[in-house]
Protein backbone atom coordinates (compact mmCIF):
# COMPACT_ATOMS: atom_id res chain seq x y z
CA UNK A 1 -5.15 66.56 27.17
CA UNK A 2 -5.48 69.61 29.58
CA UNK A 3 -8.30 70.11 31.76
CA UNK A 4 -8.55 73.70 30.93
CA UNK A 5 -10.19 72.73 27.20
CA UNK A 6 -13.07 70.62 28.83
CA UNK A 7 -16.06 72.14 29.75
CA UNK A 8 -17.07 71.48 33.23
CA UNK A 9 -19.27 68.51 32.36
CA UNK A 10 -16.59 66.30 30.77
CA UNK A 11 -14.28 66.93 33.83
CA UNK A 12 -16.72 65.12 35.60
CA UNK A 13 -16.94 62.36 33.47
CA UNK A 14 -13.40 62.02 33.21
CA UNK A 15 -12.86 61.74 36.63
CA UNK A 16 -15.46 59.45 37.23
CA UNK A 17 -13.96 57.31 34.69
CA UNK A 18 -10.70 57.27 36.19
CA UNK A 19 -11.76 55.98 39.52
CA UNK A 20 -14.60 53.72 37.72
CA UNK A 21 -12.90 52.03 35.39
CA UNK A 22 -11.36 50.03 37.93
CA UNK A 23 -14.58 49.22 39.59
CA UNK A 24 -15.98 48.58 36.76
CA UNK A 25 -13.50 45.82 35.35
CA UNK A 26 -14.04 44.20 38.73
CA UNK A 27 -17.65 44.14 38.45
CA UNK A 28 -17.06 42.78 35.03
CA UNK A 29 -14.47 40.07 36.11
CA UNK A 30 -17.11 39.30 38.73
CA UNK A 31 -19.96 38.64 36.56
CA UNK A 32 -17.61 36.42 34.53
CA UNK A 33 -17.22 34.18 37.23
CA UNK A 34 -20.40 33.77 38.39
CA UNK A 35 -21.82 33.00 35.36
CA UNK A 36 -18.68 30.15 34.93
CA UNK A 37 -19.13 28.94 37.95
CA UNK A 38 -23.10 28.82 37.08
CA UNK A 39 -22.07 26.71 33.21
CA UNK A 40 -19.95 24.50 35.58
CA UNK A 41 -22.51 23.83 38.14
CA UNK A 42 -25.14 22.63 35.06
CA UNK A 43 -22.11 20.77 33.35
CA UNK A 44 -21.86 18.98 36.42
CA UNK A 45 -25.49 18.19 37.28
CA UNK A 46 -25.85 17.38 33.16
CA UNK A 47 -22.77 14.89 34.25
CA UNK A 48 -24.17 13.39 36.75
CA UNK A 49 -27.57 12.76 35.19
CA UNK A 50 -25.87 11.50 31.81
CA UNK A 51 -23.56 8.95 33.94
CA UNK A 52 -26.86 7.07 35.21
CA UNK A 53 -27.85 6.57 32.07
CA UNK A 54 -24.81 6.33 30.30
CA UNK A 55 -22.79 2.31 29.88
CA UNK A 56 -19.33 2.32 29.65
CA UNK A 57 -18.03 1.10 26.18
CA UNK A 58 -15.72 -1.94 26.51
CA UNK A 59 -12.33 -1.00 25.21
CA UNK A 60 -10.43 -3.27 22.98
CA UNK A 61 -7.34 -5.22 23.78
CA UNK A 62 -4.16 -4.38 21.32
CA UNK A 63 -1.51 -6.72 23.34
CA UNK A 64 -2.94 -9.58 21.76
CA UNK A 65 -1.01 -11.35 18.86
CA UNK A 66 -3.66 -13.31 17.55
CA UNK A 67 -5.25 -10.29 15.91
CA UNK A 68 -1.89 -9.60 13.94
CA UNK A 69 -0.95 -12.98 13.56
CA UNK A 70 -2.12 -16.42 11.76
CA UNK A 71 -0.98 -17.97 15.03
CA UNK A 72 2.52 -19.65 13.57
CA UNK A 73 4.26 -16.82 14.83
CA UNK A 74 4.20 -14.81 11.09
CA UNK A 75 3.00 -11.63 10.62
CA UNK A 76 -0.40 -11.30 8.62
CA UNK A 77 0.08 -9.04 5.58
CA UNK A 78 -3.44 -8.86 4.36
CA UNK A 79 -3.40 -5.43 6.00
CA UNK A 80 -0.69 -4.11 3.76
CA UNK A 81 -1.86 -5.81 0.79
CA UNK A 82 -3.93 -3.13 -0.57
CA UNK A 83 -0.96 -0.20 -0.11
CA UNK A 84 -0.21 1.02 -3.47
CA UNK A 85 2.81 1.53 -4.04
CA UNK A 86 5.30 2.77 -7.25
CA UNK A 87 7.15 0.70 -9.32
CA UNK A 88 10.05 2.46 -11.40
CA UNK A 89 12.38 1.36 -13.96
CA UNK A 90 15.90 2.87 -13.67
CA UNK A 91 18.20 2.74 -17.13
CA UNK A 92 21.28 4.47 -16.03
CA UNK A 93 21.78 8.08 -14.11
CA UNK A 94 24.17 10.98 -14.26
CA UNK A 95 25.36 13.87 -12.97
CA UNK A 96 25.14 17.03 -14.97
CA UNK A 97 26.25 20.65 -13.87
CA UNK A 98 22.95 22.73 -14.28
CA UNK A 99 24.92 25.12 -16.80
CA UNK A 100 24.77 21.78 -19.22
CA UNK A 101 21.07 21.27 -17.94
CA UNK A 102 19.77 24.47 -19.22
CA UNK A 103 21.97 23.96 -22.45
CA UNK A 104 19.76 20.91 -23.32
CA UNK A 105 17.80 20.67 -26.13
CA UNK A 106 15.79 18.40 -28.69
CA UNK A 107 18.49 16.04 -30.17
CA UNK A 108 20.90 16.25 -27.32
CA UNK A 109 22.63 12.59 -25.93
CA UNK A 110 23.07 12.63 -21.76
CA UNK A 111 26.10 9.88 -21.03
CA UNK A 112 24.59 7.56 -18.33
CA UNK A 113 26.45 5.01 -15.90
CA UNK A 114 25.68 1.79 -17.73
CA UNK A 115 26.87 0.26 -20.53
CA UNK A 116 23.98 -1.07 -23.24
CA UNK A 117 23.18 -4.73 -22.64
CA UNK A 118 23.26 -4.13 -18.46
CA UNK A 119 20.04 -4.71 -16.67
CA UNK A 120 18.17 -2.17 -15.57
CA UNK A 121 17.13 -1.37 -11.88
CA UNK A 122 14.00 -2.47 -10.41
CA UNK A 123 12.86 0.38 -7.66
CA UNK A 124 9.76 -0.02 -5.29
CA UNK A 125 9.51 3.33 -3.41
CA UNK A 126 13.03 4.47 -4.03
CA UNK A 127 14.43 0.92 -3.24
CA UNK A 128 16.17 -1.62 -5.03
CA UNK A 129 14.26 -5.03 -5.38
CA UNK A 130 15.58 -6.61 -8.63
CA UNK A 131 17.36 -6.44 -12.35
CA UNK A 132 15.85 -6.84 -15.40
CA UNK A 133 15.32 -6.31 -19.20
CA UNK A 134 13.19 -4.46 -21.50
CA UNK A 135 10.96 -6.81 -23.33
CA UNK A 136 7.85 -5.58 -25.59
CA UNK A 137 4.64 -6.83 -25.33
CA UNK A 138 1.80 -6.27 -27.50
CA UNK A 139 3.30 -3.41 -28.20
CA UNK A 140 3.75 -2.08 -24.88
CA UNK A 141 7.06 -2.10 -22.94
CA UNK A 142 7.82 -4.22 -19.83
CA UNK A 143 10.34 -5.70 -17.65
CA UNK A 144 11.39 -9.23 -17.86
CA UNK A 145 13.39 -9.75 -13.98
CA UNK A 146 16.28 -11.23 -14.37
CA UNK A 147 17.73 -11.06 -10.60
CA UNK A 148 16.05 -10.18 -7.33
CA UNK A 149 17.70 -8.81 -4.55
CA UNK A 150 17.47 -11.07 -1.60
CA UNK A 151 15.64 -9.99 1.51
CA UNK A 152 18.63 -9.60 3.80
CA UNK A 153 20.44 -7.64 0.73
CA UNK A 154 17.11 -5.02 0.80
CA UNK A 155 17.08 -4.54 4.97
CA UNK A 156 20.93 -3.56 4.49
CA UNK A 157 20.34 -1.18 1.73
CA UNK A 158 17.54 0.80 3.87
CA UNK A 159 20.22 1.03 6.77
């Protein structure tokens, strides 16, 4: 902007701007600080009041075993107990392009991996635990195990 359009006024003014606006952010950074340092001062009188009054909570030991432990050296599992977890019944699986996916309709027949008569797949969480067989009861279907995978068997599969 020239100075020519301003009238003689605004020159002023913008000149005093120019040189004030500097002195004016450092008044403003000024005030900032003493009124910081004045929050800090009362944050640490408040401090020093409150610590008088105040008793130090005792803080809980986590090393120990006994809290974890029945004391014969096995883990206690009441605090997993209550986890929910899923249980899933596997019959067979495939792989399918997803051109034969989309193709798919009411009546079609997907080939799976087993033959009829194997047992099916036991899954907690995505992992194997045991074999079994469909059975019905009262109407409802369930799963008779048959074979469950042994403990050192399940701690290889997760590796």
């Amino acid at each position: 902007m020239s100075d020519e359009n301003l009238p003689p006024d605004d020159e002023q003014k913008e000149a005093d701007s120019g040189s004030g606006d500097v002195s004016e952010d450092e008044a403003l950074a000024e005030e900032w600080a003493a009124a910081m340092s004045e929050s800090g001062d009362d944050q640490e009188d408040d401090e020093d009041e409150d610590s008088g009054n105040a008793a130090r909570a005792p803080l809980e030991e986590f090393g120990s075993a006994q809290a974890y432990s029945r004391g014969d050296d096995t883990p206690n599992l009441d605090v997993i107990l209550d986890i929910p977890v899923t249980i899933s019944m596997e019959v067979g699986n495939t792989q399918i392009p997803i051109r034969n996916l989309l193709q798919l309709n009411q009546g079609s027949v997907i080939e799976l991996d087993r033959l009829a008569g194997e047992p099916l797949d036991v899954l907690v969480n995505g992992t194997l635990i045991a074999h079994g067989e469909v059975v019905m009861v009262n109407e409802k279907f369930g799963i008779r195990l048959t074979d469950v995978v042994s403990q050192q068997e399940r701690i290889q599969r997760l590796k």
